[in-house]
PDB file of N, CA and C in Angstrom:
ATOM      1  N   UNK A   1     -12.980  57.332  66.902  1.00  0.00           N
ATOM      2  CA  UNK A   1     -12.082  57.537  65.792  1.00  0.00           C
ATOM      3  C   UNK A   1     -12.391  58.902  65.204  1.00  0.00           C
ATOM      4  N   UNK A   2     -11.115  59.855  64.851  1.00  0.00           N
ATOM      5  CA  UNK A   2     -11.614  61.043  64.485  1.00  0.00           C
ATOM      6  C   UNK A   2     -10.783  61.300  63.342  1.00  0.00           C
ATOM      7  N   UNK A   3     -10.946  61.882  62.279  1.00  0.00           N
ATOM      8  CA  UNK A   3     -10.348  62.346  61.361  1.00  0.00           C
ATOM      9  C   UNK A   3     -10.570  61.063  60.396  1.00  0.00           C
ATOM     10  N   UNK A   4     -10.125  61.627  58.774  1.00  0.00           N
ATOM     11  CA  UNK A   4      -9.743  59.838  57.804  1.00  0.00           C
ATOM     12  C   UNK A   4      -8.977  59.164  57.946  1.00  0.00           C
ATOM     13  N   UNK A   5      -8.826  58.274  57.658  1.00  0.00           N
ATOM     14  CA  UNK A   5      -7.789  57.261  57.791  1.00  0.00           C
ATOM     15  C   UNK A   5      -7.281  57.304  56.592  1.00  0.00           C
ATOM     16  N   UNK A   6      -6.214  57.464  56.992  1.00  0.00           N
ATOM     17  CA  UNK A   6      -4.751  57.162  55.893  1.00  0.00           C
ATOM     18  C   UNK A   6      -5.041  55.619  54.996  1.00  0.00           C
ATOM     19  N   UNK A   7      -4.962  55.443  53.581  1.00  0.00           N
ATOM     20  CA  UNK A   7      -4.849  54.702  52.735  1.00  0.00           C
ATOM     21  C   UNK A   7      -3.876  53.394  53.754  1.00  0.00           C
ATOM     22  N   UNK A   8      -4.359  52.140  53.162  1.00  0.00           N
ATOM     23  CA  UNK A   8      -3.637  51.246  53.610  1.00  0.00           C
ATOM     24  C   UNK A   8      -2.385  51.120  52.517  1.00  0.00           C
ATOM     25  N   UNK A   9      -1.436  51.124  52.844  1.00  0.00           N
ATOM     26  CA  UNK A   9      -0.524  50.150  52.048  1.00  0.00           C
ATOM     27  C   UNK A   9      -0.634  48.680  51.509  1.00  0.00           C
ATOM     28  N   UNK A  10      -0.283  48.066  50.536  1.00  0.00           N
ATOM     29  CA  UNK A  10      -0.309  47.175  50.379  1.00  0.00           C
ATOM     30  C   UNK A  10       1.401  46.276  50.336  1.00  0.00           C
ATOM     31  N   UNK A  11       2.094  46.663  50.626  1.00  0.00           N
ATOM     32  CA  UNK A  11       3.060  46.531  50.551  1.00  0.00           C
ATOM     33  C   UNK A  11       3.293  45.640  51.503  1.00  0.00           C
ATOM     34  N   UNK A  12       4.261  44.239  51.547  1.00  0.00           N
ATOM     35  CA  UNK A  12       4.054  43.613  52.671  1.00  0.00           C
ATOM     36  C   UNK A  12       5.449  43.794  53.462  1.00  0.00           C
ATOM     37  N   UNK A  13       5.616  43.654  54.467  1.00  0.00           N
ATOM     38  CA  UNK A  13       6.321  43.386  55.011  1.00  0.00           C
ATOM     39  C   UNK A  13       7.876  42.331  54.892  1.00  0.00           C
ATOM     40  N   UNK A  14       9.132  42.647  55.621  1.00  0.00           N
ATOM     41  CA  UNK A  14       9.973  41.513  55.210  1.00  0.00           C
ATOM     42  C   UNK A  14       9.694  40.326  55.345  1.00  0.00           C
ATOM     43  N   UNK A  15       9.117  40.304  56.060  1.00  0.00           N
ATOM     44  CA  UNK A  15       8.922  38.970  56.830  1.00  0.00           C
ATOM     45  C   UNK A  15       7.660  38.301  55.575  1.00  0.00           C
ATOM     46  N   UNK A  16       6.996  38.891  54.914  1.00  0.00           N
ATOM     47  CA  UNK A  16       6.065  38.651  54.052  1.00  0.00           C
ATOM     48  C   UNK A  16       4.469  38.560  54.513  1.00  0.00           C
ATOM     49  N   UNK A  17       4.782  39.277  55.589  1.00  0.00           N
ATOM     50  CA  UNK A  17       3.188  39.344  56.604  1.00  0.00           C
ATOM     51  C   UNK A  17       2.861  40.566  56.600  1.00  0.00           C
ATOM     52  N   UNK A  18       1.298  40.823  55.810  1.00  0.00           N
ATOM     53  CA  UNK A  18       0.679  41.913  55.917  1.00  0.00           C
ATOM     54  C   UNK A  18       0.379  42.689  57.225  1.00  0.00           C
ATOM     55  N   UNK A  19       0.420  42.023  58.145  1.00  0.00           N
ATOM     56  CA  UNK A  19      -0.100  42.862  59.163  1.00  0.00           C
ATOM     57  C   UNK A  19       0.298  43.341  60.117  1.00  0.00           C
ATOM     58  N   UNK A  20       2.157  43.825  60.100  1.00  0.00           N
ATOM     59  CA  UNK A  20       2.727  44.569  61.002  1.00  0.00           C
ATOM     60  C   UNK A  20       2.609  45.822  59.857  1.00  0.00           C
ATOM     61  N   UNK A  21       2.397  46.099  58.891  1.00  0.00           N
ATOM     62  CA  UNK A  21       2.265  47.505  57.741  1.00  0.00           C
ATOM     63  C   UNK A  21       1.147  47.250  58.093  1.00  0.00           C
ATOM     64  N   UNK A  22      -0.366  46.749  58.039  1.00  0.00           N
ATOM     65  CA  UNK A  22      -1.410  46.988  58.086  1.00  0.00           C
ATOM     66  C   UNK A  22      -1.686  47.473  59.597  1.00  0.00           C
ATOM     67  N   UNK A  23      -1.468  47.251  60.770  1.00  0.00           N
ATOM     68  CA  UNK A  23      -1.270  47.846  61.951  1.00  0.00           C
ATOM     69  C   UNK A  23      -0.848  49.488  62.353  1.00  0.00           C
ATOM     70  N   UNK A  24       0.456  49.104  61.398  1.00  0.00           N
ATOM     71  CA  UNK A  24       1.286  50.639  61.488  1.00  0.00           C
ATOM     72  C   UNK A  24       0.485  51.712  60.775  1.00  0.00           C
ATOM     73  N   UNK A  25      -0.058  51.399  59.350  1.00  0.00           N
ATOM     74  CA  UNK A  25      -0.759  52.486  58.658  1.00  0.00           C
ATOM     75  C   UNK A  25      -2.163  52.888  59.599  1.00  0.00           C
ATOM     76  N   UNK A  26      -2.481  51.793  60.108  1.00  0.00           N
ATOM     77  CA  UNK A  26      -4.285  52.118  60.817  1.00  0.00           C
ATOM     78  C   UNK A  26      -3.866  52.570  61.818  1.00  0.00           C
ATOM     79  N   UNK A  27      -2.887  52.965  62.709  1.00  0.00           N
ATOM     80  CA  UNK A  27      -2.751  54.192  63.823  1.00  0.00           C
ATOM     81  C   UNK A  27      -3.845  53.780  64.716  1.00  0.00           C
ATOM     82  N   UNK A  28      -3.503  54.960  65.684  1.00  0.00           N
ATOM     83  CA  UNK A  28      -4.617  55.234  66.877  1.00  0.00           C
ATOM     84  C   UNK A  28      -3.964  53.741  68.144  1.00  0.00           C
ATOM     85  N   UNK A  29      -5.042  54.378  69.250  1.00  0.00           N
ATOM     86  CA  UNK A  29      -4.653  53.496  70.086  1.00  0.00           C
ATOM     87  C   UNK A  29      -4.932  52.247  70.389  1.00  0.00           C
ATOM     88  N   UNK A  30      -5.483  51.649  69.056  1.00  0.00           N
ATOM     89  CA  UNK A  30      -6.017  50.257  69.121  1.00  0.00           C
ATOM     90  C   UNK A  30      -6.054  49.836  67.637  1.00  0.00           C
ATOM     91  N   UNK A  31      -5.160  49.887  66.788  1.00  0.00           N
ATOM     92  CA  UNK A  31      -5.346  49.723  65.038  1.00  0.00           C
ATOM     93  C   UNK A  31      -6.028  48.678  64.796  1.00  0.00           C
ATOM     94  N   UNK A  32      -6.306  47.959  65.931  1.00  0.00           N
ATOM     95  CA  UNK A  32      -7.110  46.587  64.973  1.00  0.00           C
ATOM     96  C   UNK A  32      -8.665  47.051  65.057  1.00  0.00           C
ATOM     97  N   UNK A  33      -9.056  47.574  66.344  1.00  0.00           N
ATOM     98  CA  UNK A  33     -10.725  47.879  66.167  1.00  0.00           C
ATOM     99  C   UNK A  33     -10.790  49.178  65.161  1.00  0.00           C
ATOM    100  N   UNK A  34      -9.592  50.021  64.710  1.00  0.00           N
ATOM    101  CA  UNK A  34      -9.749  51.094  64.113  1.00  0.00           C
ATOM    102  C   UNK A  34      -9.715  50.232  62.370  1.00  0.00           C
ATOM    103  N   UNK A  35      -9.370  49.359  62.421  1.00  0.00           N
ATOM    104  CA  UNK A  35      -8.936  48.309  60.585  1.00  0.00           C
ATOM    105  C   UNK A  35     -10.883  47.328  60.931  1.00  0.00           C
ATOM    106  N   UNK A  36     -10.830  47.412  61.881  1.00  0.00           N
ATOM    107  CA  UNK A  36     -11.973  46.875  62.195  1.00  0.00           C
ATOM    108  C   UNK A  36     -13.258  47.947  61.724  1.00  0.00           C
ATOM    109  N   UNK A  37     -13.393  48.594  62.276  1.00  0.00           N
ATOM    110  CA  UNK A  37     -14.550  50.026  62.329  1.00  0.00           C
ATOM    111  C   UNK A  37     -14.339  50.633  60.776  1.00  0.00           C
ATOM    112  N   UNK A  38     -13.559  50.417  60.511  1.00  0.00           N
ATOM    113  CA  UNK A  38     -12.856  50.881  58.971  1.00  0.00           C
ATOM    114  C   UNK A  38     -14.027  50.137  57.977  1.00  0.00           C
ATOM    115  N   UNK A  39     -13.521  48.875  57.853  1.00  0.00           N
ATOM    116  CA  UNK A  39     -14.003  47.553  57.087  1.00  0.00           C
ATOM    117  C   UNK A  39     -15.600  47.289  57.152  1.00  0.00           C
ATOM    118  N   UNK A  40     -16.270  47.837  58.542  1.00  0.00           N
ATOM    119  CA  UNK A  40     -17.688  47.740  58.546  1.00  0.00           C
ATOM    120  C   UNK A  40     -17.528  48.645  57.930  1.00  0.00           C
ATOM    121  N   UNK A  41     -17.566  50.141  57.927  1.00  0.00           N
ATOM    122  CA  UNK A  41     -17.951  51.059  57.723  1.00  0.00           C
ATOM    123  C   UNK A  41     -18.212  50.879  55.485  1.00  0.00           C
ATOM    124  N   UNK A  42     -16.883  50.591  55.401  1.00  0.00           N
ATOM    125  CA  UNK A  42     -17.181  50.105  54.219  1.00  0.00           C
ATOM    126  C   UNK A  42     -17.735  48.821  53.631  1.00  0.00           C
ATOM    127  N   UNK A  43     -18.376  48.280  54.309  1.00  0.00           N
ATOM    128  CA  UNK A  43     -18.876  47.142  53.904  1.00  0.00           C
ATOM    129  C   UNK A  43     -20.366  47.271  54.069  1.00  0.00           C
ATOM    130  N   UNK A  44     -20.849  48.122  54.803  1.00  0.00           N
ATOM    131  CA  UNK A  44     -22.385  49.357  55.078  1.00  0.00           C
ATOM    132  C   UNK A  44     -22.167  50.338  53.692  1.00  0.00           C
ATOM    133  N   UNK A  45     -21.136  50.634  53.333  1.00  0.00           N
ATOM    134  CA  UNK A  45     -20.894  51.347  52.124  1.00  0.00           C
ATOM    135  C   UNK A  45     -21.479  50.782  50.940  1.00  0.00           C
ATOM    136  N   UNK A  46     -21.237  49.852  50.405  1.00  0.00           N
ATOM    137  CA  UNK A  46     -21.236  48.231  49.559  1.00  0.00           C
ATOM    138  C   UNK A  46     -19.633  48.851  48.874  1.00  0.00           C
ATOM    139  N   UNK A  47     -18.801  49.121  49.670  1.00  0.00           N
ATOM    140  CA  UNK A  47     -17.670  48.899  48.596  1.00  0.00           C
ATOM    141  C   UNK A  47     -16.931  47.920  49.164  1.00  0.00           C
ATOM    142  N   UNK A  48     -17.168  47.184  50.008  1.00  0.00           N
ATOM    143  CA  UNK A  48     -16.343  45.957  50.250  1.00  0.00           C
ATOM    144  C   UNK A  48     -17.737  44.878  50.283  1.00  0.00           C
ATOM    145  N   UNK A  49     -16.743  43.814  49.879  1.00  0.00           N
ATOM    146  CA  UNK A  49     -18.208  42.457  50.002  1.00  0.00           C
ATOM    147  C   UNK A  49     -17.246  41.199  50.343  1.00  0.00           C
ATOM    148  N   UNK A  50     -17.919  40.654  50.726  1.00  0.00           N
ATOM    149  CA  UNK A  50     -17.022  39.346  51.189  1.00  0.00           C
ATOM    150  C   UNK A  50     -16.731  38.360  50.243  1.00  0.00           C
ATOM    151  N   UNK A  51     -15.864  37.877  50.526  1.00  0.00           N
ATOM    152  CA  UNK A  51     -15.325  36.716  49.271  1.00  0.00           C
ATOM    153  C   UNK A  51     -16.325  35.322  49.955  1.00  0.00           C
ATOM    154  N   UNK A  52     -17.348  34.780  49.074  1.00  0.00           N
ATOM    155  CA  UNK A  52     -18.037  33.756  49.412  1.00  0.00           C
ATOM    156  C   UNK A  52     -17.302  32.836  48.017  1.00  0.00           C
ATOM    157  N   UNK A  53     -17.598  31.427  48.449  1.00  0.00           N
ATOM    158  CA  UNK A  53     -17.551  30.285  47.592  1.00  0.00           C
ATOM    159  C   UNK A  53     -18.901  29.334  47.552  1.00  0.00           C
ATOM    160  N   UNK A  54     -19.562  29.426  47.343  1.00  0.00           N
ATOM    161  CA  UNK A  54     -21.128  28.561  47.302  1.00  0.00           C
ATOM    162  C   UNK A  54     -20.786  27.199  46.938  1.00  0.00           C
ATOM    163  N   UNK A  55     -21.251  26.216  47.344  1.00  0.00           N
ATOM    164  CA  UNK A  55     -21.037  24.456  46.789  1.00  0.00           C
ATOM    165  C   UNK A  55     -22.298  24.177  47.409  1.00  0.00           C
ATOM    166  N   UNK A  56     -23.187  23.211  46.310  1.00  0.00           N
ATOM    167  CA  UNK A  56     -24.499  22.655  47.061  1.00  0.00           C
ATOM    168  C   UNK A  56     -24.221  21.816  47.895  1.00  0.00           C
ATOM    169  N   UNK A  57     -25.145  21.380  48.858  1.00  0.00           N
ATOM    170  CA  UNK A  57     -24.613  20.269  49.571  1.00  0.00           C
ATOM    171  C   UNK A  57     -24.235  18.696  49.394  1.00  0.00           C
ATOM    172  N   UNK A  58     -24.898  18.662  47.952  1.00  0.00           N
ATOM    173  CA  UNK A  58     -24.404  17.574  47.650  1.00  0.00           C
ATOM    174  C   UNK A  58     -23.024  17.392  47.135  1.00  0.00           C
ATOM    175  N   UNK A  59     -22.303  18.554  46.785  1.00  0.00           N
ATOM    176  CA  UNK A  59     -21.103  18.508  46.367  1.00  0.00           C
ATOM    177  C   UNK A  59     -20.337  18.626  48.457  1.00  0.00           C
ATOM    178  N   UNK A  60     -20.604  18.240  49.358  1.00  0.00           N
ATOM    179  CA  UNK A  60     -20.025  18.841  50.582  1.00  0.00           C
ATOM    180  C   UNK A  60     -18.499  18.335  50.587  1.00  0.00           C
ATOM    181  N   UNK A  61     -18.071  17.063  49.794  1.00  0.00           N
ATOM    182  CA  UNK A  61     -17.214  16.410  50.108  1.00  0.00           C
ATOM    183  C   UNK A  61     -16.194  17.095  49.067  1.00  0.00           C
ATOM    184  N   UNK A  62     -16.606  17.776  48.011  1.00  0.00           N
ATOM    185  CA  UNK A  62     -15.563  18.769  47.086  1.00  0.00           C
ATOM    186  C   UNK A  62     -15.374  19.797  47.478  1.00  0.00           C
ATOM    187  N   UNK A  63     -16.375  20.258  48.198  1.00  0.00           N
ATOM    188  CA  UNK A  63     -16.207  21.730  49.416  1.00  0.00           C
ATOM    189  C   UNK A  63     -15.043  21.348  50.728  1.00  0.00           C
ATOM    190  N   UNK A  64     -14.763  20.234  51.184  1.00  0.00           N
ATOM    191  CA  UNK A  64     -14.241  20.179  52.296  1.00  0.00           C
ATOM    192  C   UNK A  64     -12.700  19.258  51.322  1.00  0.00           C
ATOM    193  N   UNK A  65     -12.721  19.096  49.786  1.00  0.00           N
ATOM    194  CA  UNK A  65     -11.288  18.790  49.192  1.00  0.00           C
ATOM    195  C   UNK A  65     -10.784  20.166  49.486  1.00  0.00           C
ATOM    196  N   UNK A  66     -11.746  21.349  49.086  1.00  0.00           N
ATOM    197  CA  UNK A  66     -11.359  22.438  48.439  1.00  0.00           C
ATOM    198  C   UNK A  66     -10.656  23.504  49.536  1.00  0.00           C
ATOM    199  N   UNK A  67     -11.293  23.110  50.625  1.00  0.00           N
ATOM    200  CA  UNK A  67     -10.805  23.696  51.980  1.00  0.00           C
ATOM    201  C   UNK A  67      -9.368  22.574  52.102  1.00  0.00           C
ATOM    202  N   UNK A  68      -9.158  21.556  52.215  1.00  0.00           N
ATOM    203  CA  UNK A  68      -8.045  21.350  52.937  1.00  0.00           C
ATOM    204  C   UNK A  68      -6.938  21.101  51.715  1.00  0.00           C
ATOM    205  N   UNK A  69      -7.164  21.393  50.716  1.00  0.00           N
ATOM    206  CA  UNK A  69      -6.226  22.013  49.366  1.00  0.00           C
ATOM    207  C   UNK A  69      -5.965  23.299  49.556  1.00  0.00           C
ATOM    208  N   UNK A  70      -6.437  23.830  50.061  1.00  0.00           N
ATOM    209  CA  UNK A  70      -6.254  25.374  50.293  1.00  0.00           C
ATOM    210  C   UNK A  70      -7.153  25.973  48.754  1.00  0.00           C
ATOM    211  N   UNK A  71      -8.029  25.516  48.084  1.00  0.00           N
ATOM    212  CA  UNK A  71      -8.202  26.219  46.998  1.00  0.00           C
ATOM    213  C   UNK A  71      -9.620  26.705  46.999  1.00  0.00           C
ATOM    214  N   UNK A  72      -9.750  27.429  48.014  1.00  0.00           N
ATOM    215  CA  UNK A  72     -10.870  27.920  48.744  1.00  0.00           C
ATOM    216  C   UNK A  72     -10.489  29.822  48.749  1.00  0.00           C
ATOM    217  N   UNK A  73     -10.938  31.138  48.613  1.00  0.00           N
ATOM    218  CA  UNK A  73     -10.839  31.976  48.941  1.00  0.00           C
ATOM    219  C   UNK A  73     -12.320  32.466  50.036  1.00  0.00           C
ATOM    220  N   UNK A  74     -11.676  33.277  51.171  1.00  0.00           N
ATOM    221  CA  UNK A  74     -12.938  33.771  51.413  1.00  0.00           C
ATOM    222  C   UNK A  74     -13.361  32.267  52.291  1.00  0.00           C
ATOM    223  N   UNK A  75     -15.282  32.563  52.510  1.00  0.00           N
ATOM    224  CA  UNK A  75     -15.896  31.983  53.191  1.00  0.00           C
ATOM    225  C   UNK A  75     -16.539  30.746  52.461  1.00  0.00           C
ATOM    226  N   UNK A  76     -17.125  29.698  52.558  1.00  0.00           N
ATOM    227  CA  UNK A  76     -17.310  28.636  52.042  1.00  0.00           C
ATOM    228  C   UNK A  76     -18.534  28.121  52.571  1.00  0.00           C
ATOM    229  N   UNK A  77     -19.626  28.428  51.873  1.00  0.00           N
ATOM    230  CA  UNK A  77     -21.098  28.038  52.001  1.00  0.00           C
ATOM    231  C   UNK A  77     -21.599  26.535  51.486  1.00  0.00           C
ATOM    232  N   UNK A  78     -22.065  25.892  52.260  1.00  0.00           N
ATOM    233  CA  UNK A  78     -22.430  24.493  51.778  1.00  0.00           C
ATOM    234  C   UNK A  78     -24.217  25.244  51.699  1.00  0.00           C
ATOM    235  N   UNK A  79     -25.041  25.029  50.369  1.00  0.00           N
ATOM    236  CA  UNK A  79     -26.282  25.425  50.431  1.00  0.00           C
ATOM    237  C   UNK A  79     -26.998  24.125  49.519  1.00  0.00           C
ATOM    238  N   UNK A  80     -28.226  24.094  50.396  1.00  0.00           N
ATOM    239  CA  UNK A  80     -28.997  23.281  50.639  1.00  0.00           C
ATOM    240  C   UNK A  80     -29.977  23.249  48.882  1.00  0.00           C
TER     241      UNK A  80
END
């Protein structure tokens, strides 16, 4: 990958799917390892961090309401 990368848009698409604009803005001959190589790079930065949800394990059975409610963002840690 050479040069910066152009700002993503956030703008979605007609269809209401981010990722024929998120494709098109990341260029090059492979935009997903280039949206890919992007996202580490900033996440080695600390300006991106992942969306976690923590639930102890004794709550596992409000962790797995919360997933199939959809009211989950991000990754979903059951901790001990």
């Amino acid at each position: 990958m050479s040069g910066a990368a152009s700002p993503i848009s956030w703008t979605a698409s007609p269809s209401g799917s981010w990722a024929p604009v998120m494709m098109r803005k990341a260029g090059g001959p492979n935009p997903l390892q280039t949206l890919e190589l992007r996202a580490l790079a900033e996440a080695a930065a600390g300006r991106l961090t992942p969306a976690v949800q923590r639930f102890p394990l004794a709550a596992a059975a409000a962790a797995h309401r919360a997933l199939e409610t959809r009211g989950t963002t991000g990754k979903v840690v059951l901790e001990p």
